[in-house]
C-alpha atoms as a PDB file:
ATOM      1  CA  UNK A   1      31.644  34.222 -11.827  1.00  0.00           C
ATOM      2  CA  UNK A   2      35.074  33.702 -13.438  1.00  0.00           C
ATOM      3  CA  UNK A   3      37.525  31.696 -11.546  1.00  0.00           C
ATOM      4  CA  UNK A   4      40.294  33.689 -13.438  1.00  0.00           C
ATOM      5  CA  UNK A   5      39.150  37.082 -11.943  1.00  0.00           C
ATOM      6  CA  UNK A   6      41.244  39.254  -9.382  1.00  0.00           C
ATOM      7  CA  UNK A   7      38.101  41.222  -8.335  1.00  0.00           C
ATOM      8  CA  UNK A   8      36.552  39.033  -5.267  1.00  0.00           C
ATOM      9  CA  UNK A   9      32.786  40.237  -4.113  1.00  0.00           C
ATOM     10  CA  UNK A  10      32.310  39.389  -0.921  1.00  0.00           C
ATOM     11  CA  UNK A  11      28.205  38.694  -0.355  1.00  0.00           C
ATOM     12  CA  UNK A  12      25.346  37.277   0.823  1.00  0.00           C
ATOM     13  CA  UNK A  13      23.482  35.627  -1.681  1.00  0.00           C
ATOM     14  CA  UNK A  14      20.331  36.557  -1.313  1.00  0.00           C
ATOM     15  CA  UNK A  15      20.468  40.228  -0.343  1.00  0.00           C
ATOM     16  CA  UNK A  16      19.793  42.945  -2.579  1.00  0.00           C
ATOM     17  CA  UNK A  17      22.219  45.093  -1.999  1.00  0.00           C
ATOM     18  CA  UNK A  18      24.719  42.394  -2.988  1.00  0.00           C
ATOM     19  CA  UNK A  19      22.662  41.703  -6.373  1.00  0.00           C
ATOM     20  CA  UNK A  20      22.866  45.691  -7.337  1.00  0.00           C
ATOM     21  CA  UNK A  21      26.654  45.249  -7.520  1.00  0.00           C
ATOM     22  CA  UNK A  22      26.763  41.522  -9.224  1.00  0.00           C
ATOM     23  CA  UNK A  23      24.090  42.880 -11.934  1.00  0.00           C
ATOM     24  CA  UNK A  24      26.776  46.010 -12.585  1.00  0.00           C
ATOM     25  CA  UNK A  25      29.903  43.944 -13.017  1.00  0.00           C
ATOM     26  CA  UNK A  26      27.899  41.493 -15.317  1.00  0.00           C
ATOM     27  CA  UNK A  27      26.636  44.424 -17.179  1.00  0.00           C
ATOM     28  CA  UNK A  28      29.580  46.297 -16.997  1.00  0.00           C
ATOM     29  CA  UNK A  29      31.123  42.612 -18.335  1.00  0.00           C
ATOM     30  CA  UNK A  30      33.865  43.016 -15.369  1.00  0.00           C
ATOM     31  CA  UNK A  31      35.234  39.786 -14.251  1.00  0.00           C
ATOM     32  CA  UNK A  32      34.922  38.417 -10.753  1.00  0.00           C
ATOM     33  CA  UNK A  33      34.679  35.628  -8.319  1.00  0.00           C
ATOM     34  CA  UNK A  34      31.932  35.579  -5.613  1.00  0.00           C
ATOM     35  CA  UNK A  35      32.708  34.847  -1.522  1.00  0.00           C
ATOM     36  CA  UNK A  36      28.825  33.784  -0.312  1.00  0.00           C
ATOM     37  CA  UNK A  37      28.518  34.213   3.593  1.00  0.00           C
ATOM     38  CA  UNK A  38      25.991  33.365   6.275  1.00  0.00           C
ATOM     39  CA  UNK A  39      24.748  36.357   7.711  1.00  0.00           C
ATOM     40  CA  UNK A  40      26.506  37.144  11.172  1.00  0.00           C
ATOM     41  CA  UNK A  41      29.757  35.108  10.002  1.00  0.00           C
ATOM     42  CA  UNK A  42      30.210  37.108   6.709  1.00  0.00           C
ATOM     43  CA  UNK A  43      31.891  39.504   9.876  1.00  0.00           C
ATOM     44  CA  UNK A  44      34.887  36.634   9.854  1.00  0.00           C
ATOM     45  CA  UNK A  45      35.527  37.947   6.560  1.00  0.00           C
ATOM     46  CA  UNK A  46      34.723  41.977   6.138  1.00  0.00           C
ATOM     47  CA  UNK A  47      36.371  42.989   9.151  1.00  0.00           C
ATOM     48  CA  UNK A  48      39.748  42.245   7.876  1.00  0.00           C
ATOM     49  CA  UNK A  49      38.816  44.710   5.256  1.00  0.00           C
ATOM     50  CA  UNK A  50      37.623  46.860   7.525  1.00  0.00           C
ATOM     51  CA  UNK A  51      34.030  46.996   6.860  1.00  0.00           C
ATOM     52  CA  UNK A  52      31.033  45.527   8.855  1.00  0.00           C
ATOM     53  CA  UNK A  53      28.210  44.867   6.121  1.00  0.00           C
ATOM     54  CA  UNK A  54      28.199  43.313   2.515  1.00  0.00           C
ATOM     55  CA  UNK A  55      28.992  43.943  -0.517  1.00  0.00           C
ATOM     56  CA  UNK A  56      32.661  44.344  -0.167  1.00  0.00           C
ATOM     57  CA  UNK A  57      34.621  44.428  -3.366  1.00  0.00           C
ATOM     58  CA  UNK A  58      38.292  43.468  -3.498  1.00  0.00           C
ATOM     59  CA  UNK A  59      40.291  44.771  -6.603  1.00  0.00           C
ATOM     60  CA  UNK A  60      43.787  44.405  -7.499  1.00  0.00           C
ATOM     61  CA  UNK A  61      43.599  48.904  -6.541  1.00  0.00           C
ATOM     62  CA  UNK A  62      41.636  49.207  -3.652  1.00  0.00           C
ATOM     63  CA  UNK A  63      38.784  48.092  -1.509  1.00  0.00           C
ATOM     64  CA  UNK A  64      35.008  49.223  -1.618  1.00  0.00           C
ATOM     65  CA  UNK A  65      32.740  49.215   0.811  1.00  0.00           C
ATOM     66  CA  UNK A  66      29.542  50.772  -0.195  1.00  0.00           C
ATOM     67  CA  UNK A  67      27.387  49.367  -3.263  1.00  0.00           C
ATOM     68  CA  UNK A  68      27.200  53.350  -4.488  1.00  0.00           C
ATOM     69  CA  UNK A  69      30.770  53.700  -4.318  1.00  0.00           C
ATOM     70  CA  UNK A  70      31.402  50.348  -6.002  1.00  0.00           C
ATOM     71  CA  UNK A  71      29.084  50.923  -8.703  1.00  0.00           C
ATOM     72  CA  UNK A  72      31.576  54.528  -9.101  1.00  0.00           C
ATOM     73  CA  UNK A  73      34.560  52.703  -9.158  1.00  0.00           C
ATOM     74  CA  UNK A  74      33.378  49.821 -11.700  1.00  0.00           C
ATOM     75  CA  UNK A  75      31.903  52.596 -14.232  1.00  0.00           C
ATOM     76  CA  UNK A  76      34.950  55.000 -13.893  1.00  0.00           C
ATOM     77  CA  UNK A  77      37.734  51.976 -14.544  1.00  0.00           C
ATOM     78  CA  UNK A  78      35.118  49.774 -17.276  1.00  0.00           C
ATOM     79  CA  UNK A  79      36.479  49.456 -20.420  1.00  0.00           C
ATOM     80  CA  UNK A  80      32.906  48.625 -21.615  1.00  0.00           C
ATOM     81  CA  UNK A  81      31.288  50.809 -23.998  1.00  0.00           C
ATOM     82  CA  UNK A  82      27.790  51.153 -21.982  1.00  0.00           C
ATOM     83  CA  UNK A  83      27.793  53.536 -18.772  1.00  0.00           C
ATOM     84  CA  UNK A  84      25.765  53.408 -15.596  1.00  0.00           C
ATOM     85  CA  UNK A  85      26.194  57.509 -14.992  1.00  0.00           C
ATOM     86  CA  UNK A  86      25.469  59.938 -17.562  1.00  0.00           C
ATOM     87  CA  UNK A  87      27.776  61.990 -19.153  1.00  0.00           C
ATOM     88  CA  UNK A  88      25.328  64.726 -19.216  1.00  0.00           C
ATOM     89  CA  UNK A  89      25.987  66.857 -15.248  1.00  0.00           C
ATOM     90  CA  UNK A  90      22.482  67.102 -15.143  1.00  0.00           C
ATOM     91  CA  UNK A  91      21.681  63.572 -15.829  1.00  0.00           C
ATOM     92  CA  UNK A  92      24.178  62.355 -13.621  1.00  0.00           C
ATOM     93  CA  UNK A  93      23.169  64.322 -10.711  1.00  0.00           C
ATOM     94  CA  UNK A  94      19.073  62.923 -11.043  1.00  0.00           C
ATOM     95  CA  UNK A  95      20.828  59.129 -11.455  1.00  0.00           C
ATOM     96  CA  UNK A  96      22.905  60.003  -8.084  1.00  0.00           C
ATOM     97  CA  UNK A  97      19.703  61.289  -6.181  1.00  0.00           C
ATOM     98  CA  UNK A  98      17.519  58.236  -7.027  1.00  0.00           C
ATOM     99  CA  UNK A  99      19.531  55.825  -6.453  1.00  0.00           C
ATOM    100  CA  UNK A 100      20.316  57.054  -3.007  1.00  0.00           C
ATOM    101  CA  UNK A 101      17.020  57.380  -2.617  1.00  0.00           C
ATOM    102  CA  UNK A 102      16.452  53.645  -3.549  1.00  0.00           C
ATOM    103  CA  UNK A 103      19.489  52.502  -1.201  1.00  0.00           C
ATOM    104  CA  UNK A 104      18.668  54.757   1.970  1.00  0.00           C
ATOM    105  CA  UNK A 105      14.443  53.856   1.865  1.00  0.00           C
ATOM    106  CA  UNK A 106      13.609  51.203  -0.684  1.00  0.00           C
ATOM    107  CA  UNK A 107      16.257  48.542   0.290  1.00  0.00           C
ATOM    108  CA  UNK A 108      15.880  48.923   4.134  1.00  0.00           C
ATOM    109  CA  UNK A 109      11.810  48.615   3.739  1.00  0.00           C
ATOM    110  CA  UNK A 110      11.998  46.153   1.494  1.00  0.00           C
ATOM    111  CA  UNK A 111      13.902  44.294   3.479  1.00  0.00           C
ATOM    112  CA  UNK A 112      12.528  44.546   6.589  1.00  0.00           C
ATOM    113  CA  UNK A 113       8.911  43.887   4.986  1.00  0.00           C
ATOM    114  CA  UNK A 114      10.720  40.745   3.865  1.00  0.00           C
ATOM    115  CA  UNK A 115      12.149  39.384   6.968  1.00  0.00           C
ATOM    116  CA  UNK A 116       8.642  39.589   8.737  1.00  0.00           C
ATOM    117  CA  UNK A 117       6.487  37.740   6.410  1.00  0.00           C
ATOM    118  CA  UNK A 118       9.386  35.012   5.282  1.00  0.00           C
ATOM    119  CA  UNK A 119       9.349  34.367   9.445  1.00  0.00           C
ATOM    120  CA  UNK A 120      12.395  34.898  11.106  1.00  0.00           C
ATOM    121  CA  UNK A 121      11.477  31.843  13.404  1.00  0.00           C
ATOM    122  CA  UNK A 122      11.089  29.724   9.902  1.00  0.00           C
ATOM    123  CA  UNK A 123      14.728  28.103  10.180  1.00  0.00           C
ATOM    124  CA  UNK A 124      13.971  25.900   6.624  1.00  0.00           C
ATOM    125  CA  UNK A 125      13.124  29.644   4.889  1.00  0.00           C
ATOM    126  CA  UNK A 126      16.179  31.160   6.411  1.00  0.00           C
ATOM    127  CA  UNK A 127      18.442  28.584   5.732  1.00  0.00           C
ATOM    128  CA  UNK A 128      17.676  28.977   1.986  1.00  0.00           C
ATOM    129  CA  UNK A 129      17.878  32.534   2.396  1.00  0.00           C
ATOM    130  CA  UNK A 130      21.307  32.726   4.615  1.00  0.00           C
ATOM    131  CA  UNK A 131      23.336  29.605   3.239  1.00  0.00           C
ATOM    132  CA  UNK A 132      23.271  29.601  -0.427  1.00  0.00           C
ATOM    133  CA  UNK A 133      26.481  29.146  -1.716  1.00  0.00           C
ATOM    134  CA  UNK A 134      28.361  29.435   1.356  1.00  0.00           C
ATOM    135  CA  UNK A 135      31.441  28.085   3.124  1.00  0.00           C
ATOM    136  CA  UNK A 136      30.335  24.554   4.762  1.00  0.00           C
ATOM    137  CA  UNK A 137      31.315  25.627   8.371  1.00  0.00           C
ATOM    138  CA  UNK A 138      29.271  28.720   7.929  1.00  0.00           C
ATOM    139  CA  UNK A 139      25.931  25.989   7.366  1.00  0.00           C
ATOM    140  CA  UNK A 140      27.044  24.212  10.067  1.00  0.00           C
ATOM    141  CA  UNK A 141      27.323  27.201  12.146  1.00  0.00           C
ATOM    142  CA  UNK A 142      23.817  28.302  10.998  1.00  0.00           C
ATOM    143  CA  UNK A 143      22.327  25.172  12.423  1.00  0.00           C
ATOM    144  CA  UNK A 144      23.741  25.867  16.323  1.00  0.00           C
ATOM    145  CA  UNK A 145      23.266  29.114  15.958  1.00  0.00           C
ATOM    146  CA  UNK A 146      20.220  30.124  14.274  1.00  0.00           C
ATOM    147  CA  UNK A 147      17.828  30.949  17.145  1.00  0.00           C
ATOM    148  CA  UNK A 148      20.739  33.398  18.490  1.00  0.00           C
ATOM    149  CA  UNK A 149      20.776  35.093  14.444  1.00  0.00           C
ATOM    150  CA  UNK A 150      17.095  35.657  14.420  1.00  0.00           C
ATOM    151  CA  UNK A 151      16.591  37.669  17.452  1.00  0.00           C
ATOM    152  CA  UNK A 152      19.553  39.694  16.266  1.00  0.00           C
ATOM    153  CA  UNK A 153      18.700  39.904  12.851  1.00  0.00           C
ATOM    154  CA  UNK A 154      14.968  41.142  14.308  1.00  0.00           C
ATOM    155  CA  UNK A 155      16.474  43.215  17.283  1.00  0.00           C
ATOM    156  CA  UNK A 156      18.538  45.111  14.605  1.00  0.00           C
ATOM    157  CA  UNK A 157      16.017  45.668  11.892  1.00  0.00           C
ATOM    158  CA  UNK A 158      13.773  46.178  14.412  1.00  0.00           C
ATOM    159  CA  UNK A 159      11.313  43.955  12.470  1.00  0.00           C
ATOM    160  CA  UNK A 160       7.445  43.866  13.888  1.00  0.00           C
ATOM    161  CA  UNK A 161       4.420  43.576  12.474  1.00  0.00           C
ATOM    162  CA  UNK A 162       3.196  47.182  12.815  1.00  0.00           C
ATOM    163  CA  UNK A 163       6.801  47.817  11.629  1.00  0.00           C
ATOM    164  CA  UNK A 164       6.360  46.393   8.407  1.00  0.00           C
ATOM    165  CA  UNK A 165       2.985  47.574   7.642  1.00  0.00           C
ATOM    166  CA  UNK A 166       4.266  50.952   7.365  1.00  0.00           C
ATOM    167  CA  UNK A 167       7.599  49.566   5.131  1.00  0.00           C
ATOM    168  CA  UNK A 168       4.915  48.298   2.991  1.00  0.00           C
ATOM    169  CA  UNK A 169       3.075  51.990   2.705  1.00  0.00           C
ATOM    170  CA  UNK A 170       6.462  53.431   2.349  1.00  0.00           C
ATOM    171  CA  UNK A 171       7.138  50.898  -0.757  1.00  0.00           C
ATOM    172  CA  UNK A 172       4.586  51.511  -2.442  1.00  0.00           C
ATOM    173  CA  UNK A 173       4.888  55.823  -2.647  1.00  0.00           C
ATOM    174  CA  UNK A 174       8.150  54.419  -4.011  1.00  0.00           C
ATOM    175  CA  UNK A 175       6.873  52.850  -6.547  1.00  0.00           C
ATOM    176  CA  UNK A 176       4.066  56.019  -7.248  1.00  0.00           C
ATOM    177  CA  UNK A 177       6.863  58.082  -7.223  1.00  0.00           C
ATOM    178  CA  UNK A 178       8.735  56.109 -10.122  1.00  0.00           C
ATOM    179  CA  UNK A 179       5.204  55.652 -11.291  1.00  0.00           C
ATOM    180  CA  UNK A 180       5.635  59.221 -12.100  1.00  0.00           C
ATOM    181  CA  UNK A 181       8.498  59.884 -13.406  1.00  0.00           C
ATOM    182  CA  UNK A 182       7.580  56.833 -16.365  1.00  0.00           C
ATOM    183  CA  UNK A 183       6.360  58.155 -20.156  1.00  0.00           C
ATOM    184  CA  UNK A 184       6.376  54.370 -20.831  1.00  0.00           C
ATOM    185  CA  UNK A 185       7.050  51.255 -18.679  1.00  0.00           C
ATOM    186  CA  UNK A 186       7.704  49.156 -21.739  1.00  0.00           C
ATOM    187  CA  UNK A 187      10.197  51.204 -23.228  1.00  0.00           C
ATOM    188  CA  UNK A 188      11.177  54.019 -20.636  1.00  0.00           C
ATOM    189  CA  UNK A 189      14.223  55.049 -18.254  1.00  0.00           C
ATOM    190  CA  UNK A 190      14.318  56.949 -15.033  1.00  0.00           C
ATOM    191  CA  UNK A 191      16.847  59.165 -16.498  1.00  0.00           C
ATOM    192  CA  UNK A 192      17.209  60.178 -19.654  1.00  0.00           C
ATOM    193  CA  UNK A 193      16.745  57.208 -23.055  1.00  0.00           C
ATOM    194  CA  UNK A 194      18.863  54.644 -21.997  1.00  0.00           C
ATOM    195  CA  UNK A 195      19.554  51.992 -18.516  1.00  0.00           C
ATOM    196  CA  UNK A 196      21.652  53.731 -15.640  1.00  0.00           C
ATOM    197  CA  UNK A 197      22.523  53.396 -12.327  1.00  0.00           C
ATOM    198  CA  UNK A 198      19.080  54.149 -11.578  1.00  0.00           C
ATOM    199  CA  UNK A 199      17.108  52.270 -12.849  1.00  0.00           C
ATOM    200  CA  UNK A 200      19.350  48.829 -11.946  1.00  0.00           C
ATOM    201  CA  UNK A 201      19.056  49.600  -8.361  1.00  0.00           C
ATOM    202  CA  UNK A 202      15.464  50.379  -8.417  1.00  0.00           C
ATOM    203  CA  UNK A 203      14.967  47.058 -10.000  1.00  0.00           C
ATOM    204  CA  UNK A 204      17.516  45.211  -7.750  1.00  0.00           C
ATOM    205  CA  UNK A 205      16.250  46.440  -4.519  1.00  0.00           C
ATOM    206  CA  UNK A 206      12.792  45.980  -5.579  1.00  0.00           C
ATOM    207  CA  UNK A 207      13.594  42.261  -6.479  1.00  0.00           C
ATOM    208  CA  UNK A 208      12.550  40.831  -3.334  1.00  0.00           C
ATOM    209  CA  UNK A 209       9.131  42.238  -3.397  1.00  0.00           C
ATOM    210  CA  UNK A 210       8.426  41.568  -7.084  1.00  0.00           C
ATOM    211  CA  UNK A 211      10.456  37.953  -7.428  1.00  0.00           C
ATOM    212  CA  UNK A 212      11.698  38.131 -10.939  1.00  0.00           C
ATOM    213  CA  UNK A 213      12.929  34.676 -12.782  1.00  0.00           C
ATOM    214  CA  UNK A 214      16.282  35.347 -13.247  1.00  0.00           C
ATOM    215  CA  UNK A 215      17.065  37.046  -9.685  1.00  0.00           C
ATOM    216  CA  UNK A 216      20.892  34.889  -8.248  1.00  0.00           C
ATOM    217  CA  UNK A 217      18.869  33.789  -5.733  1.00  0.00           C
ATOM    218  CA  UNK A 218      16.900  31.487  -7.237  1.00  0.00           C
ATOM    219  CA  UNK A 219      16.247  28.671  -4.779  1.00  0.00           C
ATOM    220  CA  UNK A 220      15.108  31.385  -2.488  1.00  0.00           C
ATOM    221  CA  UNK A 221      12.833  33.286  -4.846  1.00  0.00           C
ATOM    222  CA  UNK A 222      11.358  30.073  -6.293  1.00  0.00           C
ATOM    223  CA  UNK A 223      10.039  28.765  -2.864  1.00  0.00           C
ATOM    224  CA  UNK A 224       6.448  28.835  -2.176  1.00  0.00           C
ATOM    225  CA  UNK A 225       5.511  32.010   0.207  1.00  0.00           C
ATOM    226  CA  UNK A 226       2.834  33.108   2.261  1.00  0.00           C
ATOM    227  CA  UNK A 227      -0.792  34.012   0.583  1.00  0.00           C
ATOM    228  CA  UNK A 228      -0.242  37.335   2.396  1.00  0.00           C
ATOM    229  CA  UNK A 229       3.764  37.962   1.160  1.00  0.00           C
ATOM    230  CA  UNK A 230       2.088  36.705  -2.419  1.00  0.00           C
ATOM    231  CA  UNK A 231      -0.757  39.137  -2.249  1.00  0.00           C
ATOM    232  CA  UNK A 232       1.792  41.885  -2.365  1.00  0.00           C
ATOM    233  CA  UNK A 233       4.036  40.394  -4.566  1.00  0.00           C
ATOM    234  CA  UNK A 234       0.941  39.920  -7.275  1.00  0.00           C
ATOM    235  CA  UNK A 235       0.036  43.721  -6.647  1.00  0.00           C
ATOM    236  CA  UNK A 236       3.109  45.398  -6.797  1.00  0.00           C
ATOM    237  CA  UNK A 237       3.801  43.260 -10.295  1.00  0.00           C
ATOM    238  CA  UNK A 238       0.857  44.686 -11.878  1.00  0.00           C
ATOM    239  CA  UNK A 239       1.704  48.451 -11.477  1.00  0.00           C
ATOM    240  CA  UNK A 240       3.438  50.409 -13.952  1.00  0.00           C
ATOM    241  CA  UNK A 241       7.052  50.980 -11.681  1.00  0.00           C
ATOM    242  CA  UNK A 242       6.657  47.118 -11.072  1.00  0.00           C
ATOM    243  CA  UNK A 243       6.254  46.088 -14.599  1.00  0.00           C
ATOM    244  CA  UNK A 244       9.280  48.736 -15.599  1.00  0.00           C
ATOM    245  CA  UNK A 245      11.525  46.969 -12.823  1.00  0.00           C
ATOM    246  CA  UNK A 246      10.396  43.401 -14.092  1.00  0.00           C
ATOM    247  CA  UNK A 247      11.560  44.502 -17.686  1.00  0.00           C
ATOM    248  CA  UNK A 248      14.954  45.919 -16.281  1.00  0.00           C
ATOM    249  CA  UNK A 249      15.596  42.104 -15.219  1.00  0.00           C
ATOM    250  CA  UNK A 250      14.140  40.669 -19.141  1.00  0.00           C
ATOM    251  CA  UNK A 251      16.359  42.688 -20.761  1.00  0.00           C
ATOM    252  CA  UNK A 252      19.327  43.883 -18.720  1.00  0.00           C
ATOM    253  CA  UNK A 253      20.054  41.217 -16.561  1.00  0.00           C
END
């Protein structure tokens, strides 16, 4: 953060979406200043900006909405010499396809894998995950009304069991699939010889599921989890998409 900044990223801390967009301005070495919200009451905030869900970033030229389209703006108007999107058509369009890929399937799974084996009914685990960094009255508002948040939060994500068994299945031809498209996971790129818009989201969204050291969430992603959540967690590490997105965060992030 940089208390000097005029671009304001409005967030939750600990979602992955938001951490996409934080690990591009860092990278992109754009300064900002982060807003944290509760879930539910981040709403207070985004709808005078006319948007519902987080990220929202506020520049001194406009307002975006959309991680993708924030991740366009903040490449197009960098003065930075690295890119996230190719200058190569070609290139560009395969960085484009996979990371909507990785925002329209990975992210949602992930997440609602996430939500059902960190317990929505665990109000200690949730109040790590929800209130980091945010406004006081959004904490206290978390303690009234919490039971009220997780049958929303579960109602909308439509988080179940059964429901996140098949997440989990979906995950992991996620991973096979950029498995695949790996010569090397200790040197290799999705696209192309060097780090793009690809291969940051596929290593943001995937944080949750893989819970790498440096991740902004740390006082979430250093708490002690289920055996079943860390069975997962262990596996997913070990394969050769999980070990590329690990090595994204050792030497990107």
């Amino acid at each position: 953060m940089n208390q000097l900044a005029t671009n304001r990223l409005i967030t939750i801390a600990v979602s992955h979406y938001c951490e996409k967009v934080r690990w591009a301005l860092e990278w992109l070495k754009i300064p900002y200043v982060e807003e944290c919200h509760v879930p539910i009451f981040h709403r207070l905030t985004t709808r005078r900006y006319g948007g519902k869900s987080v990220p929202i970033l506020i520049t001194p030229t406009g307002v975006f909405k959309d991680s993708t389209d924030i991740l366009h703006h903040l490449d197009a108007t960098s003065q930075a010499p690295q890119h996230l999107y190719p200058i190569d058509p070609n290139q560009r369009q395969e960085v484009e396809q996979l990371e909507e890929l990785f925002d329209s399937k990975l992210g949602v799974h992930i997440r609602l894998w996430g939500y059902q084996y960190r317990g929505l009914d665990n109000r200690e685990a949730m109040r790590e995950m929800w209130c980091e960094d945010a406004p006081r009255f959004e904490k206290i508002g978390f303690e009234f009304a919490f039971p009220l948040m997780s049958r929303i939060v579960q109602r909308v994500y439509k988080v179940s069991a059964a429901n996140a068994a098949s997440s989990l299945q979906e995950i992991k031809q996620i991973f096979a699939l950029v498995a695949e498209r790996l010569t090397d996971d200790k040197h290799g790129y999705l696209v192309g010889d060097s780090f793009s818009a690809a291969d940051l989201t596929f290593a943001a969204l995937a944080a949750p599921i893989l819970r790498p050291k440096n991740h902004r969430a740390t006082k979430f992603l250093r708490r002690e989890i289920a055996p079943q959540m860390a069975e997962v967690v262990l596996e997913l590490r070990q394969t050769k998409a999980g070990k590329y997105a690990l090595r994204q965060y050792r030497e990107h992030r």
